[in-house]
C-alpha atoms as a PDB file:
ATOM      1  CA  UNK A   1     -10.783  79.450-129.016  1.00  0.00           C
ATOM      2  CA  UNK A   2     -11.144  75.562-129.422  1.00  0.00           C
ATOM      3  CA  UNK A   3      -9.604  75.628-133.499  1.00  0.00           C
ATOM      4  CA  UNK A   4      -5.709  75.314-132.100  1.00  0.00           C
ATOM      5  CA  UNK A   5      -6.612  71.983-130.196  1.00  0.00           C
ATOM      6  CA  UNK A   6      -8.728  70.830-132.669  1.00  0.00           C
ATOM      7  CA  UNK A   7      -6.284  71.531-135.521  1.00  0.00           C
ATOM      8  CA  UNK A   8      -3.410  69.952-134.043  1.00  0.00           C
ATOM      9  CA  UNK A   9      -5.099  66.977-133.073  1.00  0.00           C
ATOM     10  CA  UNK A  10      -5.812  67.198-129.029  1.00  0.00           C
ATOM     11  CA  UNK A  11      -9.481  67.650-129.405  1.00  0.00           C
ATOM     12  CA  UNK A  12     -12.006  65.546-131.311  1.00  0.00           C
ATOM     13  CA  UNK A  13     -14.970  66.983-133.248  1.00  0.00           C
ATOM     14  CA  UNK A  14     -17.170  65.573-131.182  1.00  0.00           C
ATOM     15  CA  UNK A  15     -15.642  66.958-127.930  1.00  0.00           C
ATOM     16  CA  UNK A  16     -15.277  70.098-129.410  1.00  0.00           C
ATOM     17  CA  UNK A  17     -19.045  70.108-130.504  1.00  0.00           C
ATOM     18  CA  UNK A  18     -20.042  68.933-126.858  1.00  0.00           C
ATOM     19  CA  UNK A  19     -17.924  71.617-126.069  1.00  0.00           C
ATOM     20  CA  UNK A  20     -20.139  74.112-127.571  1.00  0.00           C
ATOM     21  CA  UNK A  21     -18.452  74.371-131.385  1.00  0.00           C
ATOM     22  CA  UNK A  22     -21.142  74.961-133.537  1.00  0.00           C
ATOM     23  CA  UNK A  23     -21.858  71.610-135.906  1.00  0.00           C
ATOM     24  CA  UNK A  24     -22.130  73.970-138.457  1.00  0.00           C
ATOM     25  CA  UNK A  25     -18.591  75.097-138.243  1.00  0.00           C
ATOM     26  CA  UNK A  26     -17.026  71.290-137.883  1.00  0.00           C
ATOM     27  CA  UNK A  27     -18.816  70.394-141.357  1.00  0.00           C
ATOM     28  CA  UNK A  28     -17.602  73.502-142.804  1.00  0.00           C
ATOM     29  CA  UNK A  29     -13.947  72.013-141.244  1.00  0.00           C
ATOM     30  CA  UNK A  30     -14.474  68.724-142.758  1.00  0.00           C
ATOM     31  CA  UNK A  31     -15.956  69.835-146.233  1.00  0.00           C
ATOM     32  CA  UNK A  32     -12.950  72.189-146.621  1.00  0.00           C
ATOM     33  CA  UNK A  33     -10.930  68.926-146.207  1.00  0.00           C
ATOM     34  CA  UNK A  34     -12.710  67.267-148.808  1.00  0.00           C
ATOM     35  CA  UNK A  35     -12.669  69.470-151.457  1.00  0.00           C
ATOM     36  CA  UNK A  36      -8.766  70.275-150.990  1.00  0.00           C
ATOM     37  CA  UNK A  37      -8.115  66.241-151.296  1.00  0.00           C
ATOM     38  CA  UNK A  38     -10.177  66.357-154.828  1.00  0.00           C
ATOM     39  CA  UNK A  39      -9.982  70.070-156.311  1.00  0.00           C
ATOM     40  CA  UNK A  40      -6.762  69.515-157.930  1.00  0.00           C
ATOM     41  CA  UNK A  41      -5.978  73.372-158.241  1.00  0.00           C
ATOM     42  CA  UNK A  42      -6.693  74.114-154.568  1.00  0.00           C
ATOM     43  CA  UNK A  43      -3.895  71.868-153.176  1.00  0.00           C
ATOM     44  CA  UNK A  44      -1.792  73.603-156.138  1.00  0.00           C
ATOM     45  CA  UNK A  45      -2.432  77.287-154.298  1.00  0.00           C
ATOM     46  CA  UNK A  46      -4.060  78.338-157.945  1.00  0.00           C
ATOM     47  CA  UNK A  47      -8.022  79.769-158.046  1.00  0.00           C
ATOM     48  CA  UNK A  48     -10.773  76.876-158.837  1.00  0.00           C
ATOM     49  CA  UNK A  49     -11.980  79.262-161.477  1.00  0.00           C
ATOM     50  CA  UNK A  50      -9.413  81.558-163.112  1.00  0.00           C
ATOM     51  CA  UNK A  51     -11.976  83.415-164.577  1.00  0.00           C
ATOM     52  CA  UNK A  52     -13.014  85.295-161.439  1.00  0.00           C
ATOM     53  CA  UNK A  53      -9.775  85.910-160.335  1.00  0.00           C
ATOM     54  CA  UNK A  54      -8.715  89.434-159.780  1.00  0.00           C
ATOM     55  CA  UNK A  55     -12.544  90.046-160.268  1.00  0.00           C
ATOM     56  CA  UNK A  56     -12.376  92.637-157.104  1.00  0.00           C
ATOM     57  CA  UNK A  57     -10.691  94.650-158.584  1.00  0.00           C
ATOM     58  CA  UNK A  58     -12.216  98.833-159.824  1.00  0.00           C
ATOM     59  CA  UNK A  59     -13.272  98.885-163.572  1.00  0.00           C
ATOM     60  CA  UNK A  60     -10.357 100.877-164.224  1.00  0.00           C
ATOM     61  CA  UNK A  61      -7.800  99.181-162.711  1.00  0.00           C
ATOM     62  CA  UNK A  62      -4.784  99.220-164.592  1.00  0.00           C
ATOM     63  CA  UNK A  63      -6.142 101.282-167.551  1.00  0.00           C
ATOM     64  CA  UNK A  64      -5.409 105.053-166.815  1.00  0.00           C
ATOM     65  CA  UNK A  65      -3.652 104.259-163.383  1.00  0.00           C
ATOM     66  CA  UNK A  66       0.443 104.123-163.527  1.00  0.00           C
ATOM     67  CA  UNK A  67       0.971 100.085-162.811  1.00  0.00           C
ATOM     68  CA  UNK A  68       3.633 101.137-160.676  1.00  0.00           C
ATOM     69  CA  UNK A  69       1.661 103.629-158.722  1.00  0.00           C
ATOM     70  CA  UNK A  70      -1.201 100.510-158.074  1.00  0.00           C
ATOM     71  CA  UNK A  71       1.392  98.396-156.660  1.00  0.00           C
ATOM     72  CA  UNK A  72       2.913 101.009-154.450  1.00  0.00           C
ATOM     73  CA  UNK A  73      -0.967 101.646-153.709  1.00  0.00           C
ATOM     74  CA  UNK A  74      -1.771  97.640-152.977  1.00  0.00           C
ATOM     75  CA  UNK A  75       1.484  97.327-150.723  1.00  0.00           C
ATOM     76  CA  UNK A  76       0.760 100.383-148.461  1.00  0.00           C
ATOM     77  CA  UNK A  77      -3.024  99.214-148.345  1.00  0.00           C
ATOM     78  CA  UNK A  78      -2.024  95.505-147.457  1.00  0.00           C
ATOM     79  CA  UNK A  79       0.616  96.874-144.860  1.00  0.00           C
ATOM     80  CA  UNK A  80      -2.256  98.629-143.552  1.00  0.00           C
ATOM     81  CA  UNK A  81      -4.632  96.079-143.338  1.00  0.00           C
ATOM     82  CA  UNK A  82      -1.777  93.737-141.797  1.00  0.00           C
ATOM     83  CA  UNK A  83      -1.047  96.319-139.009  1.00  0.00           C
ATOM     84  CA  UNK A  84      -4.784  97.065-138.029  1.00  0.00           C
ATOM     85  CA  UNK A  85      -4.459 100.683-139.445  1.00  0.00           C
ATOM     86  CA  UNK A  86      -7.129 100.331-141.921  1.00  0.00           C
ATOM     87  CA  UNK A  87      -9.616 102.603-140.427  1.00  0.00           C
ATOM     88  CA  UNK A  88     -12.174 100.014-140.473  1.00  0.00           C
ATOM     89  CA  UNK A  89     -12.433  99.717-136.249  1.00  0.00           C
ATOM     90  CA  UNK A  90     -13.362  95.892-136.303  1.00  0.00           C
ATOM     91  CA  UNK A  91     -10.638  94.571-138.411  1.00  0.00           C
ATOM     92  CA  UNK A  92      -8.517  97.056-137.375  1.00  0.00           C
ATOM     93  CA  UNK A  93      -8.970  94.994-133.985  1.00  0.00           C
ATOM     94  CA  UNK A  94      -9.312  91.575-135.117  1.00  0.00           C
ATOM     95  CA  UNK A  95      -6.540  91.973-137.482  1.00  0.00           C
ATOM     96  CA  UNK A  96      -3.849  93.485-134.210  1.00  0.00           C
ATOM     97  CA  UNK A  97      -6.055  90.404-132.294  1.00  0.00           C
ATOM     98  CA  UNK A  98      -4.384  88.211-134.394  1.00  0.00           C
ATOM     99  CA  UNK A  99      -0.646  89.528-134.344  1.00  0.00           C
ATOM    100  CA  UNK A 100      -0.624  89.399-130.497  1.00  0.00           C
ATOM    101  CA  UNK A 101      -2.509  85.638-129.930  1.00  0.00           C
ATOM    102  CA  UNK A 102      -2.147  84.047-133.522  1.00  0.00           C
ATOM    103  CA  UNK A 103      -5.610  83.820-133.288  1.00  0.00           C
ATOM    104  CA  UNK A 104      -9.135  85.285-134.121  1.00  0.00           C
ATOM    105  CA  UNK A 105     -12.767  84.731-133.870  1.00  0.00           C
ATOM    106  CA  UNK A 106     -14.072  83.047-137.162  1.00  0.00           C
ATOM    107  CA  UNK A 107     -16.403  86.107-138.093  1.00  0.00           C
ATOM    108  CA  UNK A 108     -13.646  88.482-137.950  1.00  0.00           C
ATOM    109  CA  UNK A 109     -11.374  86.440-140.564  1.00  0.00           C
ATOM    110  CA  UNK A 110     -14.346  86.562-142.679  1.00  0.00           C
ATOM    111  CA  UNK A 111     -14.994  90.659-142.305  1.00  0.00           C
ATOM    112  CA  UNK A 112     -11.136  90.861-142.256  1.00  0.00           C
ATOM    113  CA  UNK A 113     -10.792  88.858-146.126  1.00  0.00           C
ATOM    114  CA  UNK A 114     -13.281  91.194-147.106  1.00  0.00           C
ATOM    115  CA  UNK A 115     -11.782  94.054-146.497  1.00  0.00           C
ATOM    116  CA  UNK A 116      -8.335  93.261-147.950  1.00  0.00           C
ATOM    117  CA  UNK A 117      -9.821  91.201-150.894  1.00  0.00           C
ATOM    118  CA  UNK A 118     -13.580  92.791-151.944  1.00  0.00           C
ATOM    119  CA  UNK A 119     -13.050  96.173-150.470  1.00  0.00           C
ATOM    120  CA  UNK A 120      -9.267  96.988-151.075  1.00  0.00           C
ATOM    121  CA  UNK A 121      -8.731  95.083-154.170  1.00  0.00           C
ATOM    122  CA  UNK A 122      -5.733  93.615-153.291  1.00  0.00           C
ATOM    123  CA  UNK A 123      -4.619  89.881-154.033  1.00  0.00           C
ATOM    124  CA  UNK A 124      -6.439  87.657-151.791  1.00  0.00           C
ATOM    125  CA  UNK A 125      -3.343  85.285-152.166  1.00  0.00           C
ATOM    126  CA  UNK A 126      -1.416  87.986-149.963  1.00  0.00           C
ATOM    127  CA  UNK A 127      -4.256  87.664-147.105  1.00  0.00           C
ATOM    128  CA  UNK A 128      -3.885  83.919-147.906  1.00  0.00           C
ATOM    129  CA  UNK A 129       0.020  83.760-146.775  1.00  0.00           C
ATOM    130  CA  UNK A 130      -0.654  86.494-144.457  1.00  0.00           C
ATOM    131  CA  UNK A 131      -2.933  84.065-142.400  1.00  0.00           C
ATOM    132  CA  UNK A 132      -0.403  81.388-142.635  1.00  0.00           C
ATOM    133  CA  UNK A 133       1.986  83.086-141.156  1.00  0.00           C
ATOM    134  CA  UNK A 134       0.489  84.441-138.151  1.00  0.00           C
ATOM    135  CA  UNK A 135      -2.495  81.994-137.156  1.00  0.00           C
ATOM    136  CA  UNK A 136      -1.469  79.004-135.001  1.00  0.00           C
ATOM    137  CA  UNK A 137      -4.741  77.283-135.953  1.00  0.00           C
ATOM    138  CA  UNK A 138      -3.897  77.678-139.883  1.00  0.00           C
ATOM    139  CA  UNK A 139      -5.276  74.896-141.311  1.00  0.00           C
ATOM    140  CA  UNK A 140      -4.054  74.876-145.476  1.00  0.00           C
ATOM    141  CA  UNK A 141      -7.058  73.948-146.683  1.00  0.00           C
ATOM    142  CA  UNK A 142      -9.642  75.837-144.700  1.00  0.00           C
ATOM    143  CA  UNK A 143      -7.203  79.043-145.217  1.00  0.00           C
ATOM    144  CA  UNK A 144      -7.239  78.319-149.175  1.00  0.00           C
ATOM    145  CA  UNK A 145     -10.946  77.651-149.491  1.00  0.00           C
ATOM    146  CA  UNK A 146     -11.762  81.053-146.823  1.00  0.00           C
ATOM    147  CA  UNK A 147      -9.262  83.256-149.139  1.00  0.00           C
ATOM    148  CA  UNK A 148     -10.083  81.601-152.764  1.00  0.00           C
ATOM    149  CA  UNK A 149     -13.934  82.521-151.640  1.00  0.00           C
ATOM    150  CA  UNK A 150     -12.829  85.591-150.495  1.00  0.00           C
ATOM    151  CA  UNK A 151     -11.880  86.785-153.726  1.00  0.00           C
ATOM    152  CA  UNK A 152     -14.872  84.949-155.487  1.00  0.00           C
ATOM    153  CA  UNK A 153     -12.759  82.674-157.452  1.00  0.00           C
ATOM    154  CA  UNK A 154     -13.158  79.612-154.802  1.00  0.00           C
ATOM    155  CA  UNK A 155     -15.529  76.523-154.577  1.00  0.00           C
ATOM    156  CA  UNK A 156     -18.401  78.681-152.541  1.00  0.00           C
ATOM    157  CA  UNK A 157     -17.969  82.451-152.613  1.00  0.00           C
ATOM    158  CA  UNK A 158     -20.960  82.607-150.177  1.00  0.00           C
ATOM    159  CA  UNK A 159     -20.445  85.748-148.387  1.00  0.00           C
ATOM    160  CA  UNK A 160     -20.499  88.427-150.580  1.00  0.00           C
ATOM    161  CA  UNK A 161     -21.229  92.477-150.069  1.00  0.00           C
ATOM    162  CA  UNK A 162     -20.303  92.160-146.375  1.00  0.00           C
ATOM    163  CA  UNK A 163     -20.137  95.397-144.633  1.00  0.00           C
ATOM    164  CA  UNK A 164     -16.864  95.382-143.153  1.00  0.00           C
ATOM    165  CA  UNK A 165     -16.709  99.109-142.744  1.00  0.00           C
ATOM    166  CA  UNK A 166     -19.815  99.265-140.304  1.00  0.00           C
ATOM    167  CA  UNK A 167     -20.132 100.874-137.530  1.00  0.00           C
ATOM    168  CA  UNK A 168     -19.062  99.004-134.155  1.00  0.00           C
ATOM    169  CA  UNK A 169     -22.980  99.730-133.329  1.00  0.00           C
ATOM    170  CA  UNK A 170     -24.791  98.498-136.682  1.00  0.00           C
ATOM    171  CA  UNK A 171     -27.105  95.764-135.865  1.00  0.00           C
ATOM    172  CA  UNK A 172     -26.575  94.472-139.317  1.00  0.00           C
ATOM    173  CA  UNK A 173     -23.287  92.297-137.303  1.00  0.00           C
ATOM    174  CA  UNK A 174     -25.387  90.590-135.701  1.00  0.00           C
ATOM    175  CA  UNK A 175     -26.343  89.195-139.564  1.00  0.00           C
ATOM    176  CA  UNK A 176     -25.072  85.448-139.958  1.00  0.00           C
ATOM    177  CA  UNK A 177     -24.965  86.784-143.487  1.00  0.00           C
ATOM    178  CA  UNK A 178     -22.718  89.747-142.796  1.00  0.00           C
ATOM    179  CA  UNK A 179     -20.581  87.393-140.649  1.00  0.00           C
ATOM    180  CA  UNK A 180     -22.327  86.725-137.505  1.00  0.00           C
ATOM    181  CA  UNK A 181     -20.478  88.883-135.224  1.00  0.00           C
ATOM    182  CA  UNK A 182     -23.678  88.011-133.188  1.00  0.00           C
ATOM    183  CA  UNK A 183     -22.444  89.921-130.141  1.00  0.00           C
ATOM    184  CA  UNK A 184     -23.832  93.183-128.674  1.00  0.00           C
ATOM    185  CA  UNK A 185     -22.758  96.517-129.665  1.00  0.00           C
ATOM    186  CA  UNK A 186     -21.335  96.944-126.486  1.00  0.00           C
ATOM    187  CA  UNK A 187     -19.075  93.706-126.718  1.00  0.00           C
ATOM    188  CA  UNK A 188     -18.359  94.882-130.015  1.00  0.00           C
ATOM    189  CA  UNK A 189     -16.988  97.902-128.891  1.00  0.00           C
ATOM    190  CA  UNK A 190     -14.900  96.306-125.572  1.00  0.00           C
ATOM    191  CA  UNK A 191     -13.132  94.386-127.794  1.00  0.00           C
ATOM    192  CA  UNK A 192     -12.320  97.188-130.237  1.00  0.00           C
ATOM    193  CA  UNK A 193     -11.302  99.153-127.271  1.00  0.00           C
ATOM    194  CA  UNK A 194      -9.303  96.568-125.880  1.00  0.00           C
ATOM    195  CA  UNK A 195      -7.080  95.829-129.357  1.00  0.00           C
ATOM    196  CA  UNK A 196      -7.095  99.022-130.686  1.00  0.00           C
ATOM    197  CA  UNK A 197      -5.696 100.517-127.706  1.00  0.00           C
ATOM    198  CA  UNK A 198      -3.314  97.350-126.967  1.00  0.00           C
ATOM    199  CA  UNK A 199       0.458  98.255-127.393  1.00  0.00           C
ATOM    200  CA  UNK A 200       1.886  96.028-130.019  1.00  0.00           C
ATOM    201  CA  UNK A 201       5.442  95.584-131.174  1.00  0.00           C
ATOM    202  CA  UNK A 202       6.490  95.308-135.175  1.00  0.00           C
ATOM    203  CA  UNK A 203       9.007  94.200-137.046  1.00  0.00           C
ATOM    204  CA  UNK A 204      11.538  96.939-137.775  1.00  0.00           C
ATOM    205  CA  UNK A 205      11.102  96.303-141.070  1.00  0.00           C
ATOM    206  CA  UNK A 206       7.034  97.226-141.232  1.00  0.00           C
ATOM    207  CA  UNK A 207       7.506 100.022-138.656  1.00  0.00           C
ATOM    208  CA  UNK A 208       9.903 101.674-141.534  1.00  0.00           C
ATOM    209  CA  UNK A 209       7.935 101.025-143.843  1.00  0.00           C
ATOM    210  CA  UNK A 210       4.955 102.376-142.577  1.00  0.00           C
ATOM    211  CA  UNK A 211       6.639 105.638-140.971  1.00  0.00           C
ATOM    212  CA  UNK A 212       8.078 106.353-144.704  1.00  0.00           C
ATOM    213  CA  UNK A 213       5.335 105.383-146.286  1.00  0.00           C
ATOM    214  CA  UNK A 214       2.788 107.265-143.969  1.00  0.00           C
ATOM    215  CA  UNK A 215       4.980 110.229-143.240  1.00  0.00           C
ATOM    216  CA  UNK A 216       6.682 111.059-146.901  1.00  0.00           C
ATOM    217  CA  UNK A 217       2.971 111.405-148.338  1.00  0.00           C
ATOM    218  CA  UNK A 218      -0.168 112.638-147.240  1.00  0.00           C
ATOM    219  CA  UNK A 219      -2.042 110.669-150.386  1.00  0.00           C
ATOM    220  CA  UNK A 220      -1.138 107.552-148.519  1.00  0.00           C
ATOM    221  CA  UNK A 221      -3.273 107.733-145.818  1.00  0.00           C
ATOM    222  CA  UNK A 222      -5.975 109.689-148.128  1.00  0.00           C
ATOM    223  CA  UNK A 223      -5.728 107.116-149.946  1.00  0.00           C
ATOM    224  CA  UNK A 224      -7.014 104.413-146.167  1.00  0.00           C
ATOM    225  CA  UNK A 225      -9.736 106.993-145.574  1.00  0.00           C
ATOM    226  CA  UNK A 226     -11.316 106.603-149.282  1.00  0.00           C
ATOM    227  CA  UNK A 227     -10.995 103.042-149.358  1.00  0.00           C
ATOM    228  CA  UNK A 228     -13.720 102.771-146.369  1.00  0.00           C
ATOM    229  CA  UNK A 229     -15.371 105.718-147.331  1.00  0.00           C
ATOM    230  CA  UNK A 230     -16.000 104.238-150.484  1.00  0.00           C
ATOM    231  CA  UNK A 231     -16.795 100.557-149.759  1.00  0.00           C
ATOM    232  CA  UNK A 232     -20.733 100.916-150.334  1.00  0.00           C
ATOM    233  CA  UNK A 233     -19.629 102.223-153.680  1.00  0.00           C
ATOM    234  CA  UNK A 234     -17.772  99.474-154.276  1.00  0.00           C
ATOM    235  CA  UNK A 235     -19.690  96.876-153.672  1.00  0.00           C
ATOM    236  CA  UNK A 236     -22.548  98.842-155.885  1.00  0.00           C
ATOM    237  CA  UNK A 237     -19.768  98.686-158.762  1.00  0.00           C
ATOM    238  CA  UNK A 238     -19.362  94.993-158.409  1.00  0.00           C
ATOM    239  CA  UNK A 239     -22.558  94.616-158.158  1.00  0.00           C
ATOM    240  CA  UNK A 240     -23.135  96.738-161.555  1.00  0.00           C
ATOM    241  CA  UNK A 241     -20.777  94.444-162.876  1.00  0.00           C
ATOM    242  CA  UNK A 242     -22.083  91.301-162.259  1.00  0.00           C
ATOM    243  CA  UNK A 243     -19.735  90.106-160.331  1.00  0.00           C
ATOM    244  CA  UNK A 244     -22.241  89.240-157.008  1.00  0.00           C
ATOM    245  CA  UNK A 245     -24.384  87.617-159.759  1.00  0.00           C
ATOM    246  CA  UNK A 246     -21.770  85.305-160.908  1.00  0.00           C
ATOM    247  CA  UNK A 247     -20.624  84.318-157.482  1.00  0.00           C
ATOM    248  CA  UNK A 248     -24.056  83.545-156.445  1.00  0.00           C
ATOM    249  CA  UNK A 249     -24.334  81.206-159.399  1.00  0.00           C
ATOM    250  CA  UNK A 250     -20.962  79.587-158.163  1.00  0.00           C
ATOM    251  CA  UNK A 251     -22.759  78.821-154.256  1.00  0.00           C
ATOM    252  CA  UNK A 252     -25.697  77.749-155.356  1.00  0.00           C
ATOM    253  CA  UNK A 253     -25.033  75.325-158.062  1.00  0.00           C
ATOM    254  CA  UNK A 254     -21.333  74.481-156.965  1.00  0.00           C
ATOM    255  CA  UNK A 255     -18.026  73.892-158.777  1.00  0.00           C
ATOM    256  CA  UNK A 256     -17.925  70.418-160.653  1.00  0.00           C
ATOM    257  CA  UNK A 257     -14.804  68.001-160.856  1.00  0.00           C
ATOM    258  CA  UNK A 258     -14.042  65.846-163.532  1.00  0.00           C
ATOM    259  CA  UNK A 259     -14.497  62.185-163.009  1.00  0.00           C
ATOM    260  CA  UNK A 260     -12.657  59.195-165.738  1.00  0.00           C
ATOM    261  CA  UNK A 261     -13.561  55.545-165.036  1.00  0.00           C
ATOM    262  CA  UNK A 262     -14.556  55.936-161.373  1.00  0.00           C
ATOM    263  CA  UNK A 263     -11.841  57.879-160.140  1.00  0.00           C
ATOM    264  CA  UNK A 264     -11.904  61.507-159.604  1.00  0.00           C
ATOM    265  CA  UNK A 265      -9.578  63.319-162.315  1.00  0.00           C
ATOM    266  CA  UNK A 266      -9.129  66.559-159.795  1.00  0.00           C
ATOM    267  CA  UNK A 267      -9.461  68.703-162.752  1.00  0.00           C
ATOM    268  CA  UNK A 268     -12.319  71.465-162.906  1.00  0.00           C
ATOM    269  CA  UNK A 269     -15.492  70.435-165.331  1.00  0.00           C
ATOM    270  CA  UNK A 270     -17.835  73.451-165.324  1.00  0.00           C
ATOM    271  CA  UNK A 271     -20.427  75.134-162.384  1.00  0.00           C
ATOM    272  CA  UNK A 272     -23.695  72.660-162.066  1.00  0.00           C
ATOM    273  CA  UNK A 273     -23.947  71.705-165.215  1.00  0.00           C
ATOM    274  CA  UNK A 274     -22.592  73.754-167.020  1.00  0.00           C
ATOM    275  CA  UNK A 275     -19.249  73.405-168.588  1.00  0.00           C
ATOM    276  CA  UNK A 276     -16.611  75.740-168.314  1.00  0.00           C
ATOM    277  CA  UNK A 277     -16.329  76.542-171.872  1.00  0.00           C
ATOM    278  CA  UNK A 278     -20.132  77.408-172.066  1.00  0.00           C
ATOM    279  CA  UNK A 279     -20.770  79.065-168.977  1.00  0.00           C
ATOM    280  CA  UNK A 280     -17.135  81.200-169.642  1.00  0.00           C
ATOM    281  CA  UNK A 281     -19.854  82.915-171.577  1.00  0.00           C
ATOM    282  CA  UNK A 282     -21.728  83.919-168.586  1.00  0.00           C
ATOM    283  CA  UNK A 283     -18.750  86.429-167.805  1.00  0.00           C
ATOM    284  CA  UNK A 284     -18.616  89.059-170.170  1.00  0.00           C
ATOM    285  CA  UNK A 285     -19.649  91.964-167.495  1.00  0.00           C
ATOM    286  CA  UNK A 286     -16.372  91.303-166.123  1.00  0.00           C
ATOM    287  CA  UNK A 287     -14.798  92.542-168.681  1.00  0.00           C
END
């Protein structure tokens, strides 16, 4: 509950780590910093690599689906996911968390961006805003590297496949690679209890919405329950795709910039060493 302070300048790093901030969450603070100063298209609010973006998204997305129908679809499910009404019990918290304190614990933004970005399919630039608007610790460049990795098309799409669905009791929270939500089921479940049953107030406009939304159709809510229902199957399609694949190449061997007598140009050169227009070759399972 330090990030406020630090953001807005009353607390150092250091104090903050003597504090009991993890040093690997500062560096992550100040690399986040550095690659938003010299990643020209991360400071312009457009994905490092265009190629993966909108990669979450089913197969058959826009093919035999009504594109009108799929945005209705992606504004009810990001409504959802804004309101804590997902189904999903730990974002559904950490997500009504955040409207009430502006604020929520690192692990849950990252289960929370991949549930609106990996496991809904929606635009991770509407999660992106989203956070923006409500956090009082938003920090642009931390927020646009979290949310560009979110949807794989960022500088280090590290955490992929996590379970955001789970059960409050799975162990597998206690993963640093699912998140690190590293404390015991029955924490877990005291603070579900305590923002799930916490009486929040809306904005007239989102209460209407919702109310006609989830009262005038019973496929709108069907539509919640198959998202988490489904979310092992969809990370098995993206993984079928090679999307998981791709994005590990991106962690591993890291996005390159483009460098012209000493100075850094900004632009994006390829991933490792490979250039863009070669390894653009690397994606055809997205297709």
């Amino acid at each position: 509950r330090l990030s406020p302070y630090l953001r807005w300048g009353l607390l150092s790093p250091r104090k903050a780590y003597h504090a009991g901030v993890r040093k690997r969450d500062l560096l992550w603070r100040d690399w986040s910093h550095v690659c938003y100063r010299l990643v020209d298209p991360l400071r312009k609010n457009e994905p490092v690599l265009p190629q993966l973006d909108w990669s979450c998204r089913s197969s058959n997305d826009g093919n035999n689906i009504n594109k009108e129908d799929l945005h209705n679809d992606d504004d009810f499910k990001f409504l959802a996911w804004c309101m804590g009404r997902t189904g999903a019990h730990m974002v559904d918290a950490s997500m009504r968390q955040l409207w009430v304190t502006g604020w929520m614990p690192r692990q849950m933004r990252l289960l929370s961006a991949a549930c609106l970005a990996e496991g809904m399919g929606v635009d991770w630039r509407r999660g992106r805003d989203w956070f923006a608007h409500t956090l009082i610790d938003h920090d642009p460049a931390i927020n646009e590297l979290m949310w560009q990795n979110a949807g794989f098309c960022g500088v280090d799409p590290f955490y992929r496949k996590l379970r955001w669905e789970a059960n409050i009791d799975d162990d597998e929270y206690s993963n640093d690679d699912n998140g690190g939500f590293a404390e015991s089921s029955g924490q877990r479940r005291k603070y579900t209890e305590q923002w799930l049953s916490a009486e929040l107030k809306w904005p007239s406009t989102m209460l209407d919405e919702w109310e006609e939304r989830s009262c005038s159709s019973s496929q709108q809510l069907l539509l919640l329950k198959d998202v988490v229902a489904g979310a092992a199957a969809k990370r098995e399609l993206l993984n079928d795709r090679g999307i998981y694949r791709v994005a590990a190449t991106v962690a591993n061997s890291g996005v390159r910039i483009g460098w012209k007598d000493g100075s850094c140009t900004g632009k994006v050169w390829g991933v490792g060493r490979i250039p863009l227009s070669e390894w653009n070759m690397d994606l055809h399972l997205l297709k």
